[in-house]
N, C-alpha and C. Protein backbone atom coordinates (compact mmCIF):
# COMPACT_ATOMS: atom_id res chain seq x y z
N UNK A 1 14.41 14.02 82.65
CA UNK A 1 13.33 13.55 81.79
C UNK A 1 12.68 12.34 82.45
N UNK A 2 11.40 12.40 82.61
CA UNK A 2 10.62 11.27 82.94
C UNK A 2 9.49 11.00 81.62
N UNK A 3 9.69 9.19 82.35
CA UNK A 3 8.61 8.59 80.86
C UNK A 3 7.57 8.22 81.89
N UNK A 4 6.59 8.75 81.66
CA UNK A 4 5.28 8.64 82.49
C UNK A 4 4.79 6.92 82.09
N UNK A 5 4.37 6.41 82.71
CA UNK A 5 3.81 4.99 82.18
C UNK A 5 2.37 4.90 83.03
N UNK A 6 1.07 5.14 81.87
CA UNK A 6 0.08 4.65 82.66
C UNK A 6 -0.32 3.22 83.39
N UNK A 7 -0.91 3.30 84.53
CA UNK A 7 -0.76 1.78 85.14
C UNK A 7 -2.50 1.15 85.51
N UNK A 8 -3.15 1.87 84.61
CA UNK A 8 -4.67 2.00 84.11
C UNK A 8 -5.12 1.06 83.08
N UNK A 9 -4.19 1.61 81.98
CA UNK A 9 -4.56 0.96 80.94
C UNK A 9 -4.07 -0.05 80.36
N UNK A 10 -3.48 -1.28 81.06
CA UNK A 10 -3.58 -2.58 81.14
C UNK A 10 -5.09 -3.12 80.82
N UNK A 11 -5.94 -2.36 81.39
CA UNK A 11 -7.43 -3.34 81.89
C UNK A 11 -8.05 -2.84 80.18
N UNK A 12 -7.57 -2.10 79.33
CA UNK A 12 -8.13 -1.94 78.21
C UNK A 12 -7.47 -3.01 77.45
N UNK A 13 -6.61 -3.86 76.99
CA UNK A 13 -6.24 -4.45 76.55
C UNK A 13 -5.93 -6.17 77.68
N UNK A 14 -7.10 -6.42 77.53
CA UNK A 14 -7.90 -7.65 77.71
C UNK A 14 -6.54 -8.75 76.95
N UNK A 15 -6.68 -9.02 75.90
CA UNK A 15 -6.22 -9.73 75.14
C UNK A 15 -4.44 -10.10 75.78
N UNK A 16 -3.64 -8.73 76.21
CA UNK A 16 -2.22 -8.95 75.76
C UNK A 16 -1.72 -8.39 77.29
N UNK A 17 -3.06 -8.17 78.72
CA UNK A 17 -2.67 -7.66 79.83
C UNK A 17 -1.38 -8.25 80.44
N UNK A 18 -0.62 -7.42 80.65
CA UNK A 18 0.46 -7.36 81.22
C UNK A 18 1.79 -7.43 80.36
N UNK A 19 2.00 -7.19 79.10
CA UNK A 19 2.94 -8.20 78.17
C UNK A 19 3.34 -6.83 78.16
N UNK A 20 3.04 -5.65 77.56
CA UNK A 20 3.27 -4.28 77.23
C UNK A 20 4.11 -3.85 78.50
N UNK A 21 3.06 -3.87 79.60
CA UNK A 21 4.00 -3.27 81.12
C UNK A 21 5.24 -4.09 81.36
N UNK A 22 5.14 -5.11 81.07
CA UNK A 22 6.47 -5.88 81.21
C UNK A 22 7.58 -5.67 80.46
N UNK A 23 7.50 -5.41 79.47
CA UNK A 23 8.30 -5.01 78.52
C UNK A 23 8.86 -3.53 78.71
N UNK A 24 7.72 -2.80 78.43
CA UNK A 24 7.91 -1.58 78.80
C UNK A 24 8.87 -1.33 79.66
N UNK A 25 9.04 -2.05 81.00
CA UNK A 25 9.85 -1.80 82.08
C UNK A 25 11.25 -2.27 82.22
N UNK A 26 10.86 -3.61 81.18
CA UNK A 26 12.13 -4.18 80.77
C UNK A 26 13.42 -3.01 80.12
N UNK A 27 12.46 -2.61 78.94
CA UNK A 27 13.45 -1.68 78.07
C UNK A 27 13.50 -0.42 79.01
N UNK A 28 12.70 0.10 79.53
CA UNK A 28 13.19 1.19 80.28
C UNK A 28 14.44 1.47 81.06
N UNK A 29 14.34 -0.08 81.96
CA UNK A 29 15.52 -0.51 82.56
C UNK A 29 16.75 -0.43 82.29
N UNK A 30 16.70 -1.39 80.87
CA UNK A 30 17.90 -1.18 79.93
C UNK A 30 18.80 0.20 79.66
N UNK A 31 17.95 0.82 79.30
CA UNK A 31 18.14 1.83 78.43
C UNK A 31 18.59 3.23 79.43
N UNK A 32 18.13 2.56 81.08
CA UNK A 32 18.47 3.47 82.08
C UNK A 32 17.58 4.99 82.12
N UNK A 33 16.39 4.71 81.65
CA UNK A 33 15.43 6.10 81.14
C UNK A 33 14.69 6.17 82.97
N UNK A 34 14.40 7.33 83.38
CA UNK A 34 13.68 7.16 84.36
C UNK A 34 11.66 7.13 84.44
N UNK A 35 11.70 5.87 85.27
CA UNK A 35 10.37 5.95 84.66
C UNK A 35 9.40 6.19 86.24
N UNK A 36 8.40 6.99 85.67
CA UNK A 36 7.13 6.98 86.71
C UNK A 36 5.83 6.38 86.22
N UNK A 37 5.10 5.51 87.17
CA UNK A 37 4.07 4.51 87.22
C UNK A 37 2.88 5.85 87.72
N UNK A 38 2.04 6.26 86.91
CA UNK A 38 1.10 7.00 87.12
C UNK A 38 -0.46 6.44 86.91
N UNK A 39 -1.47 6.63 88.02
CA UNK A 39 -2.14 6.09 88.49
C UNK A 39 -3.15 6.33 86.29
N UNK A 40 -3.31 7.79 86.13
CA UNK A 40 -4.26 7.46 84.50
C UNK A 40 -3.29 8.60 84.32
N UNK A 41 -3.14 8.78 82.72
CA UNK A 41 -2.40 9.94 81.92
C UNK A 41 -3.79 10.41 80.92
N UNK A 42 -4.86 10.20 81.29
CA UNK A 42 -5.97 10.71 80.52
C UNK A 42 -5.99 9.92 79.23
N UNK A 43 -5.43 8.95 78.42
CA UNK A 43 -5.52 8.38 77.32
C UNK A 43 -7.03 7.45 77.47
N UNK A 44 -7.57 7.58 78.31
CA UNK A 44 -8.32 6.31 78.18
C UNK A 44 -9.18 6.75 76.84
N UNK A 45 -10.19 5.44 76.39
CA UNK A 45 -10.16 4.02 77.06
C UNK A 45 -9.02 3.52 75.84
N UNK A 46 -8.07 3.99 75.71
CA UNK A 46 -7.11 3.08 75.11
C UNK A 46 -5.88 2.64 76.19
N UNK A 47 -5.29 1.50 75.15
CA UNK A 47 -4.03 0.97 75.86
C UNK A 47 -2.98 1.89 75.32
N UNK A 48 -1.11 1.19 76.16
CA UNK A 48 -0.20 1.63 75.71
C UNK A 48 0.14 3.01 76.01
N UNK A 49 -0.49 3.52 77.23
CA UNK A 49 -0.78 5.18 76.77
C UNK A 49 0.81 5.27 77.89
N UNK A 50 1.61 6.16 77.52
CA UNK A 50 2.90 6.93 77.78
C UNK A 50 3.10 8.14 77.34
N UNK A 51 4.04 8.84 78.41
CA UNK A 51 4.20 10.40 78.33
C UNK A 51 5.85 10.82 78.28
N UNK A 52 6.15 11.33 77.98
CA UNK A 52 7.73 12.55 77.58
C UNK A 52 7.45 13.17 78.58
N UNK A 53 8.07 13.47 79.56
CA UNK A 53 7.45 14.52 80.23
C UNK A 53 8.77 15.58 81.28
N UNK A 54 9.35 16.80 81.18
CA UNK A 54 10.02 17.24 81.91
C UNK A 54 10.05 18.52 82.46
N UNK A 55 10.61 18.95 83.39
CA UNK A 55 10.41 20.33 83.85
C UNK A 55 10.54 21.42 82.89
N UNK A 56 9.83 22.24 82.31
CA UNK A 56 10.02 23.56 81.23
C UNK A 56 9.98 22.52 79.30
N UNK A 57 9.58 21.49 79.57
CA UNK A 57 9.64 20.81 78.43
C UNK A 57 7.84 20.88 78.10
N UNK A 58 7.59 20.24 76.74
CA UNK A 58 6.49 19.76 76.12
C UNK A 58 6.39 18.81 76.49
N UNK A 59 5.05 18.11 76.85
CA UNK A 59 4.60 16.94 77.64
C UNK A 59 3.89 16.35 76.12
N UNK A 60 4.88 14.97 75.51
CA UNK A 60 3.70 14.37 74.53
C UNK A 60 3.23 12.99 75.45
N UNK A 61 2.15 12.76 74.45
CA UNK A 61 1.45 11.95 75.27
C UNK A 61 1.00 10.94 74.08
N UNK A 62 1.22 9.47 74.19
CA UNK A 62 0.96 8.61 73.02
C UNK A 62 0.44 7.42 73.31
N UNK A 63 0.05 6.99 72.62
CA UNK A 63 -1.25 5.60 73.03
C UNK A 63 -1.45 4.98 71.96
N UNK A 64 -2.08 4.00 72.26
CA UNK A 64 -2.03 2.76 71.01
C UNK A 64 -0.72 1.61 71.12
N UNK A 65 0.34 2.15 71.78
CA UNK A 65 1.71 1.48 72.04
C UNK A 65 1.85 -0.05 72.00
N UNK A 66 2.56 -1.12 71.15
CA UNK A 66 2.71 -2.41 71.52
C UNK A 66 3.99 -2.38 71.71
N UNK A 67 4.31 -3.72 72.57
CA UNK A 67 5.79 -3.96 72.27
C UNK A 67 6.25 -3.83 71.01
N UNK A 68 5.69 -3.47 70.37
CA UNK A 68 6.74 -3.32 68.90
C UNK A 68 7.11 -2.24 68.63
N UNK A 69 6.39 -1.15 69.48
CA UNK A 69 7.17 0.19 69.33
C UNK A 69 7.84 0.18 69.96
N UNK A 70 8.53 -0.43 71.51
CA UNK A 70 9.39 -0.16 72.32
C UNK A 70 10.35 0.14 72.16
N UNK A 71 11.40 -0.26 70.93
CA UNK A 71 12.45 0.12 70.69
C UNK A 71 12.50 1.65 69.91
N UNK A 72 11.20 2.03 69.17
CA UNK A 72 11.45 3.35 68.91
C UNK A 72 11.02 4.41 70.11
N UNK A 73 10.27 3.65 70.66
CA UNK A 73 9.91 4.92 71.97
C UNK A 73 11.10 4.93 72.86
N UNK A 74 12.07 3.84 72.87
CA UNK A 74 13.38 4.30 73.98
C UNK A 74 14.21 5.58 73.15
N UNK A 75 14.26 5.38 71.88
CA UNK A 75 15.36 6.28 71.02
C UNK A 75 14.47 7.60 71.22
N UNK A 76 12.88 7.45 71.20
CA UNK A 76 12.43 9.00 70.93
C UNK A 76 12.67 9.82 72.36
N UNK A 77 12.38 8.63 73.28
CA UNK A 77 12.57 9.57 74.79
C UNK A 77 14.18 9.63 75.35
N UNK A 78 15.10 9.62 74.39
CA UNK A 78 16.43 9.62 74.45
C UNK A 78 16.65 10.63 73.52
N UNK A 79 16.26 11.18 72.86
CA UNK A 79 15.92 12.30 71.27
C UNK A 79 15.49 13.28 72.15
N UNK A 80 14.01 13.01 73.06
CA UNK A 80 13.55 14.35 73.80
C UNK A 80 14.32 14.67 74.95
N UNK A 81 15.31 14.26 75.67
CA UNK A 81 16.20 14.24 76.80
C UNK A 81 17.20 15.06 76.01
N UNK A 82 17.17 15.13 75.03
CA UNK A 82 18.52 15.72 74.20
C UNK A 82 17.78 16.79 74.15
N UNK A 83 16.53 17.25 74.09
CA UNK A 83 16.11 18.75 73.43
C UNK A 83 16.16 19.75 74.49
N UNK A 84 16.20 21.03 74.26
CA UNK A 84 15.91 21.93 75.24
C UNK A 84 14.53 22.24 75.80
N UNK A 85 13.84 21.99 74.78
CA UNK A 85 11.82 22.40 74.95
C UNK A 85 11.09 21.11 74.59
N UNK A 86 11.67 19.94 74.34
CA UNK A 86 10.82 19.04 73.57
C UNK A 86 9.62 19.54 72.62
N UNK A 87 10.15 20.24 71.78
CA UNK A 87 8.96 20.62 71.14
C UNK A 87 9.11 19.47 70.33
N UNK A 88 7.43 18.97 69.58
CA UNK A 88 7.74 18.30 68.34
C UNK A 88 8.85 18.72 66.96
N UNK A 89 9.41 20.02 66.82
CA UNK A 89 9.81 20.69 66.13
C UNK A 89 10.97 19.70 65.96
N UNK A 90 11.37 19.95 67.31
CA UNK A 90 13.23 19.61 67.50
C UNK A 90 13.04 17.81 67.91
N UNK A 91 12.35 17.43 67.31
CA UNK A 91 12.64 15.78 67.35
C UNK A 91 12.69 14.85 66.36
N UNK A 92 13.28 14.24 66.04
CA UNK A 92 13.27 13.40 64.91
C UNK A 92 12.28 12.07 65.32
N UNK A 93 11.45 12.02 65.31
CA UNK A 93 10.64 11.25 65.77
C UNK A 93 10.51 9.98 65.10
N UNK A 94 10.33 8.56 65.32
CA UNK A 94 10.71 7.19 64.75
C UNK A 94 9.04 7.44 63.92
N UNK A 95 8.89 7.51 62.33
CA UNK A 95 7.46 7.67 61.53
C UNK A 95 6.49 6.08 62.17
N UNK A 96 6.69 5.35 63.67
CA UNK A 96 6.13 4.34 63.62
C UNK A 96 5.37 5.15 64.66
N UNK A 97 5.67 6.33 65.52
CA UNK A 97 5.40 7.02 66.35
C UNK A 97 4.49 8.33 66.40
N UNK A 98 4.84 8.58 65.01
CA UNK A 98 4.00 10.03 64.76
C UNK A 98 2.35 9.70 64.77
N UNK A 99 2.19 8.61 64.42
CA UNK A 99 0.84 8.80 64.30
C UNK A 99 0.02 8.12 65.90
N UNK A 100 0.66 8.01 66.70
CA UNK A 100 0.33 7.71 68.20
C UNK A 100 0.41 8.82 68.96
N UNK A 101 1.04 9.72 69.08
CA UNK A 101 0.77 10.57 69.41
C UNK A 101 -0.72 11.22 69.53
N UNK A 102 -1.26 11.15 70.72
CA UNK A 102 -2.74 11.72 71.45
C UNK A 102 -2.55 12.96 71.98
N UNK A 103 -1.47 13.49 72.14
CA UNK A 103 -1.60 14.80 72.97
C UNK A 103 0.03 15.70 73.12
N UNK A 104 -0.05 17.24 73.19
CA UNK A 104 1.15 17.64 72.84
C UNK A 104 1.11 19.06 73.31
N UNK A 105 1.38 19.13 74.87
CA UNK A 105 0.98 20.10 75.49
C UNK A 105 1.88 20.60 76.34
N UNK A 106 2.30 22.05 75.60
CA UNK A 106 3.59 22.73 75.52
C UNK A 106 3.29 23.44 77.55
N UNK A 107 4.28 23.23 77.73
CA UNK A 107 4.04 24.28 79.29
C UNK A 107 4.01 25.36 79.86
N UNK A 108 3.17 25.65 80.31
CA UNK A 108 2.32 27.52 80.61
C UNK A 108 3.55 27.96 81.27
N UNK A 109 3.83 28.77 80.90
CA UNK A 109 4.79 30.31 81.48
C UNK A 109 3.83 30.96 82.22
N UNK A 110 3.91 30.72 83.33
CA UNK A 110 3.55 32.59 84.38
C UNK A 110 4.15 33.25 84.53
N UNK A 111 3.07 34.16 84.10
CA UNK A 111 3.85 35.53 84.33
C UNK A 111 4.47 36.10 85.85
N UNK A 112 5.08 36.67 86.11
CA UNK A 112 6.20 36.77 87.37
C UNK A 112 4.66 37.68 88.29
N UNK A 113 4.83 36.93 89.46
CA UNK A 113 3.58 38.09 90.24
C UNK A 113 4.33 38.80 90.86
N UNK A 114 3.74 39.98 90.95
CA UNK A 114 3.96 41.42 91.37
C UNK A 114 3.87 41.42 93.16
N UNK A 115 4.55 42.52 93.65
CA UNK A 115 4.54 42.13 95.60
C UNK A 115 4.43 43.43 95.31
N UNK A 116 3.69 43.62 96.87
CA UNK A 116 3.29 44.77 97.04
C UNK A 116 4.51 45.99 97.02
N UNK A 117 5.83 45.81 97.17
CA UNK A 117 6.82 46.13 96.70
C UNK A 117 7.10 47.11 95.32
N UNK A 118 6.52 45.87 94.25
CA UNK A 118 6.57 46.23 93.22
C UNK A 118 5.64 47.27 92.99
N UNK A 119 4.62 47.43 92.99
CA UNK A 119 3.71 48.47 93.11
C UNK A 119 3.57 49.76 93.24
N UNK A 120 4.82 50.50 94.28
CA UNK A 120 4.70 51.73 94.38
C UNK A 120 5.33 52.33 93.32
C-alpha cells in the first residue's frame, strides 16, 4: 500500500505552506506507512490532496486535508492495507474523512489478449 502525497499543493494553501507536508511526513513516518511524493494527484486547485493507492486495489483520492485529520487518515490507510480491493464498501472510514473524499477509482481489469496461438 502506498499513500500518494501531492507535492503541488502546498502553493494552494498560502496561509499554512508547509505545516501539512511536515506533519504529514511526520505521522507517516511514525506509523511506518509507505509514502510517495508525487509531482500533482489531479486535486487541484485545492490543498491537502492524498491518495490510498495499491496494486489491484481502489485508488481514493482526498483533499481539503489539515493536520487535524492526520491521525484519522493514518488509521484509514492502515484500514485500506487491511482490505483486499479497498473498496469504499470494506472500510470503516473515520466520518471526519468521508466527506473529503474527491475521487474513487476502482481499477480496470483487462481482458487477457489473445496470441495468435489462441486463434486457430
Amino acid at each position: 500500500m502506498t499513500l500518494h502525497i501531492c507535492t503541488t499543493c502546498p502553493r494552494y494553501d498560502a496561509l499554512h505552506q508547509g505545516d501539512f507536508a511536515q506533519s504529514l511526513h511526520d505521522e507517516v513516518e511514525a506509523a511506518h506507512l509507505a509514502p510517495r511524493y508525487i509531482a500533482c494527484l489531479g486535486g487541484c486547485p485545492t490543498d491537502g490532496v492524498v491518495s490510498l493507492d495499491a496494486p489491484g486495489k481502489t485508488r481514493i483520492r482526498f483533499g481539503h486535508l489539515t493536520v487535524a485529520d492526520l491521525p484519522d487518515l493514518v488509521r484509514a490507510a492502515q484500514a485500506y492495507d487491511a482490505t483486499e480491493t479497498g473498496e469504499l464498501a470494506h472500510l470503516s472510514l473515520p466520518a471526519s474523512l468521508t466527506s473529503r473524499i474527491t475521487s474513487v477509482r476502482p481499477k480496470l481489469v483487462r481482458p487477457a489478449t489473445a496470441t495468435p496461438a489462441d486463434q486457430k
